[in-house]
Protein backbone atom coordinates (compact mmCIF):
# COMPACT_ATOMS: atom_id res chain seq x y z
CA UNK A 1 73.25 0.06 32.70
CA UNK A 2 72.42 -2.45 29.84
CA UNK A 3 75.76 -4.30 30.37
CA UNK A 4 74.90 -4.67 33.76
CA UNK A 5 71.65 -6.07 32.77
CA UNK A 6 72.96 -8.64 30.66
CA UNK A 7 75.65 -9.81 32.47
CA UNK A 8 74.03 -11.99 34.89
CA UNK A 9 71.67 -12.99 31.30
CA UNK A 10 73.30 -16.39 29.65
CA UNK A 11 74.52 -15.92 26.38
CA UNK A 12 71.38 -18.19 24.81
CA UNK A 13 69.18 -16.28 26.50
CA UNK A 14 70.69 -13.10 24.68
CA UNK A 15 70.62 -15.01 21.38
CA UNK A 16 66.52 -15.49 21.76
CA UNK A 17 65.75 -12.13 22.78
CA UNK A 18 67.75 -10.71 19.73
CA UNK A 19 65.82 -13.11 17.24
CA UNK A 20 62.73 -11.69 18.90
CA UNK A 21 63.06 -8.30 18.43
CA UNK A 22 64.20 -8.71 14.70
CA UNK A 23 60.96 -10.54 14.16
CA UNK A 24 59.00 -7.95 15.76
CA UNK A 25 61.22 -5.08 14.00
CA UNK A 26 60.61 -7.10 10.33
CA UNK A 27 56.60 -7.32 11.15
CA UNK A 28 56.51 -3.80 12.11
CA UNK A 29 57.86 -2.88 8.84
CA UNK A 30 55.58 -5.28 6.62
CA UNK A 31 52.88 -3.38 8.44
CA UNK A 32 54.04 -0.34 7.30
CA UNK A 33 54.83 -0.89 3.77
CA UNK A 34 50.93 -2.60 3.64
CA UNK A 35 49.55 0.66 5.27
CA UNK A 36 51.23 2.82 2.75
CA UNK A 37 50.20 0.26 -0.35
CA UNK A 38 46.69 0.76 1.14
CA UNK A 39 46.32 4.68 1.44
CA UNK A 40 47.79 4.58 -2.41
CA UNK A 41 45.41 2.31 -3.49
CA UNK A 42 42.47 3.86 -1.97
CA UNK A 43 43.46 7.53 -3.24
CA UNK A 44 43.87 5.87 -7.02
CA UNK A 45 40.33 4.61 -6.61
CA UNK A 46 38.94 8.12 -5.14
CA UNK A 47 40.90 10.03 -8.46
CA UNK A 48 38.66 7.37 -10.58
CA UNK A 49 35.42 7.49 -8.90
CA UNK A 50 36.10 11.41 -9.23
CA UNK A 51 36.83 11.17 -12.81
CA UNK A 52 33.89 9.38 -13.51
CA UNK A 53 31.83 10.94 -16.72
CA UNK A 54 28.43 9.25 -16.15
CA UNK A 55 26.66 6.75 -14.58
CA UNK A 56 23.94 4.39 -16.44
CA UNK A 57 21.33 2.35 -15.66
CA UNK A 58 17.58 1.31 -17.11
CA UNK A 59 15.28 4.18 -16.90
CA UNK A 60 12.73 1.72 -15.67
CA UNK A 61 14.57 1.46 -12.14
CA UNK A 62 14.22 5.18 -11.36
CA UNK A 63 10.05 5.34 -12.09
CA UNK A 64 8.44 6.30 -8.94
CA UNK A 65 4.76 5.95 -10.66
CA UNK A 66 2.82 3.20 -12.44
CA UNK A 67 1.32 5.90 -14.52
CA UNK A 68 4.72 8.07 -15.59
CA UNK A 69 4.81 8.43 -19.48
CA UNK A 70 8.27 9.24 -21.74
CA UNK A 71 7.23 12.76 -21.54
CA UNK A 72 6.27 13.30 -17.41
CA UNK A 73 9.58 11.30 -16.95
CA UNK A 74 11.49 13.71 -19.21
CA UNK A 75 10.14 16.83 -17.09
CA UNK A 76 10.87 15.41 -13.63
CA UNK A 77 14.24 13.99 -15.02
CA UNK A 78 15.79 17.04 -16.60
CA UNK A 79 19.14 16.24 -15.86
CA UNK A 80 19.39 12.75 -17.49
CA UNK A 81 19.81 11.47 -20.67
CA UNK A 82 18.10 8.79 -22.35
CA UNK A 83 19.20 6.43 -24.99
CA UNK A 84 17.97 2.94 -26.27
CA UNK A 85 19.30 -0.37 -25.61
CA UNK A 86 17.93 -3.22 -26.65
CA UNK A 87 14.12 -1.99 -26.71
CA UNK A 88 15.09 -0.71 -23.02
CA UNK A 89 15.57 2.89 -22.10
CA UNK A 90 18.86 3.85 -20.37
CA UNK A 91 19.19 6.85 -18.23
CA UNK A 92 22.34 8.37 -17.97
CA UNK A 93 23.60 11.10 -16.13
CA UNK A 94 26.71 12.70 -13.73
CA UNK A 95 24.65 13.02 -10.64
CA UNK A 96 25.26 10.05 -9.03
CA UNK A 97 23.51 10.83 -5.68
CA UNK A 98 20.80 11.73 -7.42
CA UNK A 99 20.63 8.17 -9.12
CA UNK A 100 20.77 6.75 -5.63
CA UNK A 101 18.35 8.10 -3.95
CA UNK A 102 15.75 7.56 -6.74
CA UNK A 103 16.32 4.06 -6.45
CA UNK A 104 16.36 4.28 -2.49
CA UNK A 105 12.90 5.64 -3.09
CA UNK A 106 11.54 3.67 -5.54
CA UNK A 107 12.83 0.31 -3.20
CA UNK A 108 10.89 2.04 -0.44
CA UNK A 109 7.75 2.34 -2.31
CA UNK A 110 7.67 -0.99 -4.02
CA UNK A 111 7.92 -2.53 -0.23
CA UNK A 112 5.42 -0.46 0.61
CA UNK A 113 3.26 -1.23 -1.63
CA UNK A 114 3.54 -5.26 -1.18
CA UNK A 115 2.37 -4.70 2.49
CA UNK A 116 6.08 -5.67 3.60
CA UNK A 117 6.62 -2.37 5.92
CA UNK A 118 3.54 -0.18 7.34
CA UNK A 119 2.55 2.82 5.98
CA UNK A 120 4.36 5.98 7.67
CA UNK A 121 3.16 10.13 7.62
CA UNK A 122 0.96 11.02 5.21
CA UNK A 123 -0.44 9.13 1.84
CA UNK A 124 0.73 11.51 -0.75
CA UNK A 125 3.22 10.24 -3.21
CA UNK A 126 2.37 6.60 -1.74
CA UNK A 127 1.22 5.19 -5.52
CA UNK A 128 1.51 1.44 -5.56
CA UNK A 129 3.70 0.35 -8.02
CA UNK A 130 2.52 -3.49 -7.98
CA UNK A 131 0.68 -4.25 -10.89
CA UNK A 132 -2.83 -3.66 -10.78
CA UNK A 133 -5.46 -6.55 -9.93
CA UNK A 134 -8.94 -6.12 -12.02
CA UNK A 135 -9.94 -9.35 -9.73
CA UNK A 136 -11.37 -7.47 -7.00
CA UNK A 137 -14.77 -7.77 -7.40
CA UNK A 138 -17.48 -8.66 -5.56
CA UNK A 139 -21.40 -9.08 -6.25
CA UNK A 140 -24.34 -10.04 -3.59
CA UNK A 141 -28.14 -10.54 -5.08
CA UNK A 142 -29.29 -11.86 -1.67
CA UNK A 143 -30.30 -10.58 1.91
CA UNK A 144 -28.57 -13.48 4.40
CA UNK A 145 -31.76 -14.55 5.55
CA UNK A 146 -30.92 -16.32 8.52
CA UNK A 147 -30.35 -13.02 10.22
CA UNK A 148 -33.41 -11.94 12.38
CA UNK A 149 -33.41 -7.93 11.37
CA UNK A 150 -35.40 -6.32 14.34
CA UNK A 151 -36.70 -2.51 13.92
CA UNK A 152 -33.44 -1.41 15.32
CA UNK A 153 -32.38 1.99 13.46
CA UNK A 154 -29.17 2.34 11.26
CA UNK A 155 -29.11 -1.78 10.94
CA UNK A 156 -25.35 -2.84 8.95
CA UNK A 157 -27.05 -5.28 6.12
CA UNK A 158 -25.44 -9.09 6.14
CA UNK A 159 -25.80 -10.34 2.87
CA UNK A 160 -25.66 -14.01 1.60
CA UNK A 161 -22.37 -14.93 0.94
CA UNK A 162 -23.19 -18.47 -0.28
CA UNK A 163 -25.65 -17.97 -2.61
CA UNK A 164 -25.89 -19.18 -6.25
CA UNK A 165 -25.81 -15.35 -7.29
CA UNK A 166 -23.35 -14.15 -5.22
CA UNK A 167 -19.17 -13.36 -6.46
CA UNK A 168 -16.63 -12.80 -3.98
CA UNK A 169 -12.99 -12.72 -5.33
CA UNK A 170 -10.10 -14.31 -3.64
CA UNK A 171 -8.60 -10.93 -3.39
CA UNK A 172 -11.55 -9.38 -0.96
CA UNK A 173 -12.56 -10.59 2.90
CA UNK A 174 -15.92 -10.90 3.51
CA UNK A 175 -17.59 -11.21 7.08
CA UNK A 176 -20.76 -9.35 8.84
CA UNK A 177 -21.94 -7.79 5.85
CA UNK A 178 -18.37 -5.85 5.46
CA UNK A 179 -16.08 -6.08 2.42
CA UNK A 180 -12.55 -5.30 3.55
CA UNK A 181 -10.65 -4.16 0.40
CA UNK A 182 -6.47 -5.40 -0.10
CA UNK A 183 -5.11 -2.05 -1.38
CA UNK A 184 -5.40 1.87 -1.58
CA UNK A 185 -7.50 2.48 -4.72
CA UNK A 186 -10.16 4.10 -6.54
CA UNK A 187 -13.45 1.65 -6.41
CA UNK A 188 -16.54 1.53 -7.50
CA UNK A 189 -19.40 0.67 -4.72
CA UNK A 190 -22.70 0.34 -5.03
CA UNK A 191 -25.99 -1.13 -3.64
CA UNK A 192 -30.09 -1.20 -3.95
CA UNK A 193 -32.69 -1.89 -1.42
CA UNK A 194 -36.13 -2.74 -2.00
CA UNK A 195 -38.29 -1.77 1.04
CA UNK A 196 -42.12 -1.34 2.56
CA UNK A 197 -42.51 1.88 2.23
CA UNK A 198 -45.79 2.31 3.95
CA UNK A 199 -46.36 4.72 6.24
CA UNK A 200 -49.33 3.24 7.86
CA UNK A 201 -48.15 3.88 11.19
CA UNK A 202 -47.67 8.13 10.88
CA UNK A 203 -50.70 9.53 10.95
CA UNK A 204 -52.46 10.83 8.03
CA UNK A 205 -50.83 13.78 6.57
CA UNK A 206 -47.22 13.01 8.02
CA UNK A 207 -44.70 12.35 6.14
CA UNK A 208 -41.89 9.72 7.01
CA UNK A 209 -38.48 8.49 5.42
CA UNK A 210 -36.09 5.81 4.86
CA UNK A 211 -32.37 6.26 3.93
CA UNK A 212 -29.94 3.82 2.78
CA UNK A 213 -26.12 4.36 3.62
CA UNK A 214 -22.71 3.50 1.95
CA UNK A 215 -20.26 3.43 4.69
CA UNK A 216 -16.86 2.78 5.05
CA UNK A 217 -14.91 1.55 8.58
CA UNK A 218 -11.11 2.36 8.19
CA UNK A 219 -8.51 1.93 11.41
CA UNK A 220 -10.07 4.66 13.00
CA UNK A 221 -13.33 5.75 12.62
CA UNK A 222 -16.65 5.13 10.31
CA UNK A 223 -17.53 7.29 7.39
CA UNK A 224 -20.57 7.96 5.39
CA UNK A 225 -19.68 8.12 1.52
CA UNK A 226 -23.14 8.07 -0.33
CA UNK A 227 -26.65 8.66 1.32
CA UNK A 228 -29.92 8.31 -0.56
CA UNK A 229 -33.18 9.00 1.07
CA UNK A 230 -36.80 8.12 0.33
CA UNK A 231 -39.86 10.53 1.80
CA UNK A 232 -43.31 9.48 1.31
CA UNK A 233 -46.78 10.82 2.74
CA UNK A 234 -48.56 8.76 5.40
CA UNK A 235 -51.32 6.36 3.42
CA UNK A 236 -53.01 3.30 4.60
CA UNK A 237 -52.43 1.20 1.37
CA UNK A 238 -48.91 -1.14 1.20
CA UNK A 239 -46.31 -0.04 -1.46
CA UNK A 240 -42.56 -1.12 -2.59
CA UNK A 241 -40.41 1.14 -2.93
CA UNK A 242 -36.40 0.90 -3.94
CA UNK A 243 -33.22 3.06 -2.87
CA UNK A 244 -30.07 2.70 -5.02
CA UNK A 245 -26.64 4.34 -4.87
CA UNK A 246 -23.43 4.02 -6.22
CA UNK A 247 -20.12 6.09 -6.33
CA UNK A 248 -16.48 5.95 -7.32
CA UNK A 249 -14.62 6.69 -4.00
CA UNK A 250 -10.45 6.13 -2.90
CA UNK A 251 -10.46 3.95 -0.16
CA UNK A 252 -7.17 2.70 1.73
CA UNK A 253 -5.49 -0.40 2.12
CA UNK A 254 -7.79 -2.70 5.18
CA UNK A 255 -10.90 -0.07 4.72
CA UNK A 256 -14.13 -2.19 5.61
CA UNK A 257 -17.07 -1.10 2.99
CA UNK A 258 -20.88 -2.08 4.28
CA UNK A 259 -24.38 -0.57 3.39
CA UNK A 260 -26.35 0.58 6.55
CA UNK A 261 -30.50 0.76 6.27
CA UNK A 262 -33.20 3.26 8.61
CA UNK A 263 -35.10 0.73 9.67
CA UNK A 264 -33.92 -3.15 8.79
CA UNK A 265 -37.57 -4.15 9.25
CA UNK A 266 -38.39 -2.31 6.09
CA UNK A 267 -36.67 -4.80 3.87
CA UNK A 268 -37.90 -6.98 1.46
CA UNK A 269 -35.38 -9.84 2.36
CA UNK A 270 -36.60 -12.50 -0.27
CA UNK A 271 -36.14 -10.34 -3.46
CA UNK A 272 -33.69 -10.02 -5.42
CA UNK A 273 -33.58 -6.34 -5.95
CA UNK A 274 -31.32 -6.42 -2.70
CA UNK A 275 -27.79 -5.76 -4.22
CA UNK A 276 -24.54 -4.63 -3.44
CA UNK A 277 -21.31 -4.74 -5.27
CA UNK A 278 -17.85 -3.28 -5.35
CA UNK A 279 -15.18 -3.42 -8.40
CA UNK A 280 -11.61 -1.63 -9.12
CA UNK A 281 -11.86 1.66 -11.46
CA UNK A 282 -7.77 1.71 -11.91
């Protein structure tokens, strides 16, 4: 059958198809000797990752808190060992996926922390490991009093942000009497109101009250987180009268901290005994 084929073929027409199919046989076998050089070169390098003793790197990459000690690392690291290198701590140990995914983790947690990915589930085990800022303070001595407070009830207070007396830091937002703080952490807030606390308009023998409110506005929803509330007996004569409060309290990353008052007409605006603050505790 083949001579049959190729004997209406011309003889250079053999020729070419022969050199063809020894270049194709020769470049099948180079592919074949580079397949097997591959699967023995990969196997050598599976023996040696198998055979390897331990695996080493600064203890410093595999903290997942700002506040972990020698000791606390020690406990929740009981399979590594530490040496010293150069005034650095070196962790050592066979578990190799276990080095991985504390480093995974502690990658996750630093980009969490900068604000580059949102924050997913719940908060717990969320500590920021970015150094903390002690700038995050803010101060106001001064009622904004350009703002017309009618008797409404449970008035938000605006304060004067431009004042001579007042501190904002860089750090903290400002606007509408709220403070909206940059990260998840333990503050300290506090304010004081000085009011009218007559009761002229009860009749004699009632009693009537004021409050003063620390509130915070996350994503969500509002929350109270102090309360302080005056009661006085109905009298004809004029008195001043002052409510003050102040807490430590966690608030998260964005939360919006304001001071709400009973009855806004009640103020005092002009004094100075009109304060509210918030600073950092840690």
């Amino acid at each position: 059958m083949i001579s049959k084929v190729f004997k209406n073929v011309s003889p250079d027409t053999v020729k070419i198809l022969l050199i063809v199919l020894t270049v194709v046989l020769c470049l099948l076998g180079s592919l074949s000797v580079l397949v097997v050089k591959f699967l023995i070169e990969e196997e050598a390098a599976f023996r040696e990752v198998n055979h390897l003793s331990n695996c080493s790197v600064f203890c410093e990459d595999l903290s997942l808190s700002p506040y972990e000690d020698y000791e606390t690392f020690n406990v929740r690291n009981k399979q590594i060992q530490t040496s010293l290198h150069n005034d650095r701590y070196v962790c050592s140990t066979k578990n190799i996926t276990k080095i991985i995914s504390q480093i995974v983790e502690r990658t996750g947690r630093l980009r969490l922390s900068k604000g580059e990915v949102s924050k997913q589930y719940l908060q717990c085990g969320n500590e920021n490991l970015r150094e903390k800022s002690n700038s995050q303070v803010a101060s106001f001595r001064r009622i904004d009093h350009h703002r017309q407070f009618k008797s409404e009830k449970d008035q938000v207070i605006y304060w004067h942000k431009h004042a001579v007396s007042t501190f904002i830091s860089e750090e903290l937002h400002y606007h509408n009497g709220e403070l909206k703080v940059p990260e998840t952490r333990v503050y300290f807030v506090y304010t004081s109101v000085l009011i009218n606390g007559s009761c002229a308009d009860n009749r004699r023998g009632d009693v009537c009250n004021y409050y003063v409110r620390i509130c915070a506005r996350g994503r969500w929803s509002e929350r109270i987180l102090l309360q302080k509330m005056g009661v006085y007996n109905s009298t004809d004569e004029s008195f001043i009268t002052s409510l003050h409060i102040g807490t430590h309290v966690l608030l998260q990353r964005h939360d919006a901290v304001f001071v709400r008052i009973s009855d806004a007409s009640r103020l005092i605006p002009e004094s100075a005994g009109n304060v509210f603050g918030i600073m950092p505790m840690r």
